[in-house]
Protein backbone atom coordinates (compact mmCIF):
# COMPACT_ATOMS: atom_id res chain seq x y z
CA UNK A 1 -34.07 -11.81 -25.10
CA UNK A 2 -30.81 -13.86 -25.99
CA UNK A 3 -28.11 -12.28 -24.14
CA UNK A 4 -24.58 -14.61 -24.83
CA UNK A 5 -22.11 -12.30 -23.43
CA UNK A 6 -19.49 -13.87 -21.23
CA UNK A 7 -17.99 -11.66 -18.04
CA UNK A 8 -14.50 -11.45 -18.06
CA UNK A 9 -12.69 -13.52 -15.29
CA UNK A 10 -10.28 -11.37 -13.12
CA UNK A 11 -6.70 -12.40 -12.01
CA UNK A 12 -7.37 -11.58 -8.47
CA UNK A 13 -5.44 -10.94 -5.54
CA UNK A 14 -2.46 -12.60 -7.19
CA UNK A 15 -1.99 -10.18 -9.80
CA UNK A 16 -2.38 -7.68 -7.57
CA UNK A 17 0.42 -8.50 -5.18
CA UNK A 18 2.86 -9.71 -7.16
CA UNK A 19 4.01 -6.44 -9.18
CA UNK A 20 4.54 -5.61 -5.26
CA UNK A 21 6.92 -7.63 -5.00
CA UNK A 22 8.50 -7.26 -8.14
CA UNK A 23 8.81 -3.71 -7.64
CA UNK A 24 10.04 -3.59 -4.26
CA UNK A 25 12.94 -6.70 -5.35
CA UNK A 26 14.14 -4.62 -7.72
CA UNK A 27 14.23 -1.34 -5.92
CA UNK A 28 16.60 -3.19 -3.46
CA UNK A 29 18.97 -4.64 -6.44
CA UNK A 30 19.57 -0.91 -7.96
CA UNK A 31 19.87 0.30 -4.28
CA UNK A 32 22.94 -2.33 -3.50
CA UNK A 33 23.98 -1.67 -6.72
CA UNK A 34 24.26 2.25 -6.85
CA UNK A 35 26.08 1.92 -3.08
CA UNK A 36 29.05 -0.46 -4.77
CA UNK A 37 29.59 2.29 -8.24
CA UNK A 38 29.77 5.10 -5.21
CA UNK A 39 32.02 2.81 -3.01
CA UNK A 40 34.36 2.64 -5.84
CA UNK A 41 34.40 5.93 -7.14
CA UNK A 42 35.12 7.61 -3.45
CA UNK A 43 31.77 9.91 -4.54
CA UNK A 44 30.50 12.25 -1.83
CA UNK A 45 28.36 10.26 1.18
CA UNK A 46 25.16 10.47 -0.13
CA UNK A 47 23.09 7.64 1.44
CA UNK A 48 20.46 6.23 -0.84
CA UNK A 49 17.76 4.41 1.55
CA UNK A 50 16.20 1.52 -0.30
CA UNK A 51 11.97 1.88 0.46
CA UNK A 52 9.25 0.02 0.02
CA UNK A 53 5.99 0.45 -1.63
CA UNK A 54 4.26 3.52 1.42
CA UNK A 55 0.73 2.88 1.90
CA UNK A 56 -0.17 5.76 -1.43
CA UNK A 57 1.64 3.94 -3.48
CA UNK A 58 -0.02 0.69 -2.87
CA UNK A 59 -3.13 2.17 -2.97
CA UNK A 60 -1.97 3.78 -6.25
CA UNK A 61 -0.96 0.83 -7.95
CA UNK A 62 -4.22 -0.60 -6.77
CA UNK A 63 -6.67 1.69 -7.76
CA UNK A 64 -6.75 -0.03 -11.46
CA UNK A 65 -7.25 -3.36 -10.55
CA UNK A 66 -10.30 -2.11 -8.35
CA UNK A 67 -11.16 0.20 -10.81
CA UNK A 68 -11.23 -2.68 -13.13
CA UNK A 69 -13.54 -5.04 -10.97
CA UNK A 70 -15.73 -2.33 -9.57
CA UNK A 71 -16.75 -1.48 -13.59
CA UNK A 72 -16.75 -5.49 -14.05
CA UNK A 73 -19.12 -5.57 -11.05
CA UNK A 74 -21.32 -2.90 -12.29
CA UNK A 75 -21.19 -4.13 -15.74
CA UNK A 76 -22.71 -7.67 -14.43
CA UNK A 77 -24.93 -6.15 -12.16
CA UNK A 78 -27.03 -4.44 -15.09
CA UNK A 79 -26.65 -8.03 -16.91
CA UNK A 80 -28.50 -9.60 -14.31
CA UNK A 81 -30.94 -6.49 -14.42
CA UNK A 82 -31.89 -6.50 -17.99
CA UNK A 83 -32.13 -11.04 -17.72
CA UNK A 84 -34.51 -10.74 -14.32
CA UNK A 85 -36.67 -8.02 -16.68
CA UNK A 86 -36.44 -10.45 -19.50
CA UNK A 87 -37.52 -13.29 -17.51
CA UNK A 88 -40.72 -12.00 -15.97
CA UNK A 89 -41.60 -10.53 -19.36
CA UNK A 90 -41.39 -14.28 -20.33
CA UNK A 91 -42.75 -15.54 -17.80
CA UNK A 92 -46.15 -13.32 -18.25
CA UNK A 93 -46.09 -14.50 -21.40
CA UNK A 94 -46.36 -17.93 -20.66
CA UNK A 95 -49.15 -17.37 -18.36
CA UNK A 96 -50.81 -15.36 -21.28
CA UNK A 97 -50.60 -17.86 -23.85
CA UNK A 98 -51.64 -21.11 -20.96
CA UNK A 99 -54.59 -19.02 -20.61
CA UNK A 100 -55.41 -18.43 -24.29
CA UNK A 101 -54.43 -22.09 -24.82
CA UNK A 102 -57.52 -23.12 -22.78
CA UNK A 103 -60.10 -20.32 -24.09
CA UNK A 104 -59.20 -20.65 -27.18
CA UNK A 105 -59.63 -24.36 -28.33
CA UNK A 106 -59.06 -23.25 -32.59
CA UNK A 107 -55.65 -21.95 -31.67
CA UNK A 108 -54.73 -24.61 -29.97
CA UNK A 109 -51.96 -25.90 -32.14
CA UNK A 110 -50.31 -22.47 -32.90
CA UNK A 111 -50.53 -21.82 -29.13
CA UNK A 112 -48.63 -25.23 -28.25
CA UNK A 113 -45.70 -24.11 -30.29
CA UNK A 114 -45.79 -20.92 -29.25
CA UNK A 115 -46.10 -21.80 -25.71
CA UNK A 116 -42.95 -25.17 -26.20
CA UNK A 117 -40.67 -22.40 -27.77
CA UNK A 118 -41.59 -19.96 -25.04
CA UNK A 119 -40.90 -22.69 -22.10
CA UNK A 120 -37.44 -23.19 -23.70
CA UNK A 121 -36.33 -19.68 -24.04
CA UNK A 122 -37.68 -19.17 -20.58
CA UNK A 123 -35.49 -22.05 -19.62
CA UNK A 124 -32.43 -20.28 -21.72
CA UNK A 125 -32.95 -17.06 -19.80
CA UNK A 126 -33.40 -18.85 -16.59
CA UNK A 127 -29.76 -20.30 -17.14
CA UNK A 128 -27.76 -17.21 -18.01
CA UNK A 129 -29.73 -15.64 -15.09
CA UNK A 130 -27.89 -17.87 -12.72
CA UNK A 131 -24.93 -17.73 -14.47
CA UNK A 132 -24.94 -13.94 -14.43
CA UNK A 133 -25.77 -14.08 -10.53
CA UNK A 134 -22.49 -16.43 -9.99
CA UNK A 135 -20.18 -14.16 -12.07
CA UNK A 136 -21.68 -10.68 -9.71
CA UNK A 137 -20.85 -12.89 -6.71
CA UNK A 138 -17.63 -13.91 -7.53
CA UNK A 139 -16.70 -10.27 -8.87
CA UNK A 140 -17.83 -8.80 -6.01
CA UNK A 141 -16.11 -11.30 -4.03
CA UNK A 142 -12.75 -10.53 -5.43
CA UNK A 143 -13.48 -6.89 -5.00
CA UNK A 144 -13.50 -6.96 -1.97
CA UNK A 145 -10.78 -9.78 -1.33
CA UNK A 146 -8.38 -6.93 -3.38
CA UNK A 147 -9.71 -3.53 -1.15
CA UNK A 148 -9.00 -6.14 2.45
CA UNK A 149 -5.38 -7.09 1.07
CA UNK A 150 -4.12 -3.50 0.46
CA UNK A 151 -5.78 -2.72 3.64
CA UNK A 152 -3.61 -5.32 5.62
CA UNK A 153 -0.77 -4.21 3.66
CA UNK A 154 -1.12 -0.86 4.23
CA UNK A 155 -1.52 -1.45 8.24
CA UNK A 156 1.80 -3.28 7.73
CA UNK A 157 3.78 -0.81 6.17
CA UNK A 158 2.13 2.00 8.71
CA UNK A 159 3.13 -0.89 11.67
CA UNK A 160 6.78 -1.24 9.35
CA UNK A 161 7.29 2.85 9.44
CA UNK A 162 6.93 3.06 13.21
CA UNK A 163 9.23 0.48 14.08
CA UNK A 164 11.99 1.51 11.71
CA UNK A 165 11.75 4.81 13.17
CA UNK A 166 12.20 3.88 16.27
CA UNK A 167 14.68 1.41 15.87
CA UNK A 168 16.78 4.10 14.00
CA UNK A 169 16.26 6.41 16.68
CA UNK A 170 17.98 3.87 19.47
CA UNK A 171 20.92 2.61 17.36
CA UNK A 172 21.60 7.00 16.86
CA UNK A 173 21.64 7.09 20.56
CA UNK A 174 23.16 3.74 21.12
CA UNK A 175 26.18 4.80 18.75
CA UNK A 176 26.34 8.46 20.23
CA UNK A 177 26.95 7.37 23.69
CA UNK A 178 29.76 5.08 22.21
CA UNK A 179 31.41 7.70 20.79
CA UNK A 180 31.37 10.53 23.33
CA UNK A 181 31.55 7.83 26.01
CA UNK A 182 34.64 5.98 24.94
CA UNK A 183 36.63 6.22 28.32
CA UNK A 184 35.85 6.47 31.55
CA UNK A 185 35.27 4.34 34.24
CA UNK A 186 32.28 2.56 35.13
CA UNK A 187 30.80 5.03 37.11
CA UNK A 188 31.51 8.27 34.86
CA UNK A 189 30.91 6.32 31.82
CA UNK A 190 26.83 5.74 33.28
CA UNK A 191 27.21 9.49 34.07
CA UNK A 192 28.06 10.06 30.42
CA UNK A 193 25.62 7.89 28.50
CA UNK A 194 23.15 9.49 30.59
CA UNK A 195 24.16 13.20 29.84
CA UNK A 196 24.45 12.05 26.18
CA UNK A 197 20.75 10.73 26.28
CA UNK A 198 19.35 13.28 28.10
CA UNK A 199 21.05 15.83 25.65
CA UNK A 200 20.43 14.23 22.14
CA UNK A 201 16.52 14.10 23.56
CA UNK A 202 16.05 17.67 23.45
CA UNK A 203 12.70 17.69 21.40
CA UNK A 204 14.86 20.09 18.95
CA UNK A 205 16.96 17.30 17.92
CA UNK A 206 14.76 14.69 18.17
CA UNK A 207 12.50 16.31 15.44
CA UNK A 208 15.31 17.18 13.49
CA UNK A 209 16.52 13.42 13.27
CA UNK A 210 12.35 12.12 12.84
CA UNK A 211 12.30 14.62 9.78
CA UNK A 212 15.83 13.74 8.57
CA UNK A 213 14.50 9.98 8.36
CA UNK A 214 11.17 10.78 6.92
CA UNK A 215 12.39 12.84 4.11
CA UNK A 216 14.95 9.73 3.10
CA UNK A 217 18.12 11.49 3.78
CA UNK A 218 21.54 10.46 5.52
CA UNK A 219 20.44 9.61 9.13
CA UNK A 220 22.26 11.99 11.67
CA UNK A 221 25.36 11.60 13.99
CA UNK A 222 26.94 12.56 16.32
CA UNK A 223 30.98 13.65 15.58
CA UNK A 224 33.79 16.06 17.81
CA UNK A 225 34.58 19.22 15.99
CA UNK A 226 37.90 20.38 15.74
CA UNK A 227 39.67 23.38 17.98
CA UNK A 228 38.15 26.57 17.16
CA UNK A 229 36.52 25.03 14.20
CA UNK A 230 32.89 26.96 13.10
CA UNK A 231 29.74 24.72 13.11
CA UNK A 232 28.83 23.46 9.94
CA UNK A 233 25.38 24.20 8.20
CA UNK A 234 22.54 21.73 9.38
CA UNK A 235 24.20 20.79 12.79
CA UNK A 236 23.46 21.76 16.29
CA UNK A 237 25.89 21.75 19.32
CA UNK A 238 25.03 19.55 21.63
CA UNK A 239 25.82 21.37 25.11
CA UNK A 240 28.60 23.92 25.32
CA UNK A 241 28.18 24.59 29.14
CA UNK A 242 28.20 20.59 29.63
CA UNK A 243 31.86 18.95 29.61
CA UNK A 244 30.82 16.14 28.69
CA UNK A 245 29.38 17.01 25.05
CA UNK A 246 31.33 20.20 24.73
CA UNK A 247 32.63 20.48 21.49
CA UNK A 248 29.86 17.91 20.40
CA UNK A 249 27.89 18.59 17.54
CA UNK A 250 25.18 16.43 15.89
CA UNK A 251 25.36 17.02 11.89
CA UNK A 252 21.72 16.43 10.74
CA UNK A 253 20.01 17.46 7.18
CA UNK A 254 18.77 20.00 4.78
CA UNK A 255 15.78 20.74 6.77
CA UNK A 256 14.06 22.47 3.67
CA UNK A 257 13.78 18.85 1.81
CA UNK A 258 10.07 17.92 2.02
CA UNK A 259 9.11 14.74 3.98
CA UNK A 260 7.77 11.53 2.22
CA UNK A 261 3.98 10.87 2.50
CA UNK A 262 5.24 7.72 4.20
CA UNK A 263 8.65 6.07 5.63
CA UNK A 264 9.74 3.57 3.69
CA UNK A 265 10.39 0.47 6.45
């Protein structure tokens, strides 16, 4: 069996990660770029958060290059099948003819050539075997080098997600207390950050402001509303029986708008 076919190298974990990077690069250009155009054109504040790649989409984007090598795998797995068949069918064959060679002295000279052709084929076979073994190695290899990247990328992101949500979480409380706090001395201003903290904490509000940041809308805040003024859709009052935060509402989001699979970091 003569079997000349050549496996197909790979590009490996390079051309895997680059379109990444690509991607996300130009996701943040047309992000700046849309905030100038509204900027200019005084549109309505609608803030466009600039994410990266979740942890589905990477393992979307990924699924054809593993895809790709898993069938390359397979496809040089059943190569080295059919040339370890091929060589023990030679292989017998030798031993056959070695054996005929000595019972049969009046064939010797056909069973020479026979036997010299057989060697070298053997030989042939014996060298695409190995070859074939060293391309399933490698392929493998870079099968599984691709599956452990997107796995440490997608532990990165998840890492990336938590931290942006929490950091987002401190600067809304951090810029609340500024603004409701703005006078007062020392002592009533600790009074106040604390009330404001204590207030914006209420596990209504805080899931209100996790799902307002998961869904990629405008994060909330906190603003005074006017004398007699009515509470606008998708805000809560913070405490009307409080002085401090009366007349404090916090304006959060359409609560109907469906969360991303992940936050973008």
């Amino acid at each position: 069996m003569n079997d000349s076919e050549d496996v197909r190298p790979s590009s490996g974990l390079a051309a895997v990660l680059i379109p990444f990077a690509t991607s996300f690069a130009a996701l943040l250009v047309g992000a700046a770029v849309g905030g100038v155009v509204g900027w200019v054109a005084h549109a309505p504040a609608t803030i466009e958060i600039a994410r990266a790649p979740t942890a589905a989409e990477l393992a979307a984007a990924c699924a054809p290059q593993i895809a790709e090598k898993a069938a390359e795998v397979e496809e040089a797995r059943g190569r080295v099948s059919s040339l370890t068949k091929a060589v023990e069918e030679r292989e017998a064959r030798v031993t056959q003819l070695e054996t005929e060679m000595n019972q049969r002295a009046e064939r010797g000279r056909q069973v020479t050539a026979e036997l010299t052709a057989a060697k070298a084929e053997l030989e042939s076979l014996r060298a695409q075997l190995a070859s074939a073994l060293a391309d399933k190695a490698r392929l493998e290899t870079e099968l599984t080098e691709t599956q452990e990247a997107l796995e440490d990328q997608t532990r990165a992101t998840e890492v990336a997600q938590d931290d942006a949500l929490v950091n987002k979480w401190h600067r809304f409380l951090n810029d609340a207390q500024l603004e409701i706090c703005e006078k007062g001395n020392r002592k009533k201003l600790g009074a106040c950050r604390e009330t404001v903290e204590a207030t914006l904490g209420r596990n209504d509000i805080r899931s209100a402001f996790e799902h307002c940041v998961r869904s990629g809308q405008a994060t909330p805040s906190v603003r005074e509303l006017e004398k007699d003024a009515t509470v606008p859709s998708f805000s809560k009052t913070l405490n009307e029986e409080d002085k401090i935060v009366k007349g404090w509402i916090v304006q959060l989001c359409d609560p109907t708008l469906p969360e991303a699979n992940d936050l973008a970091p």
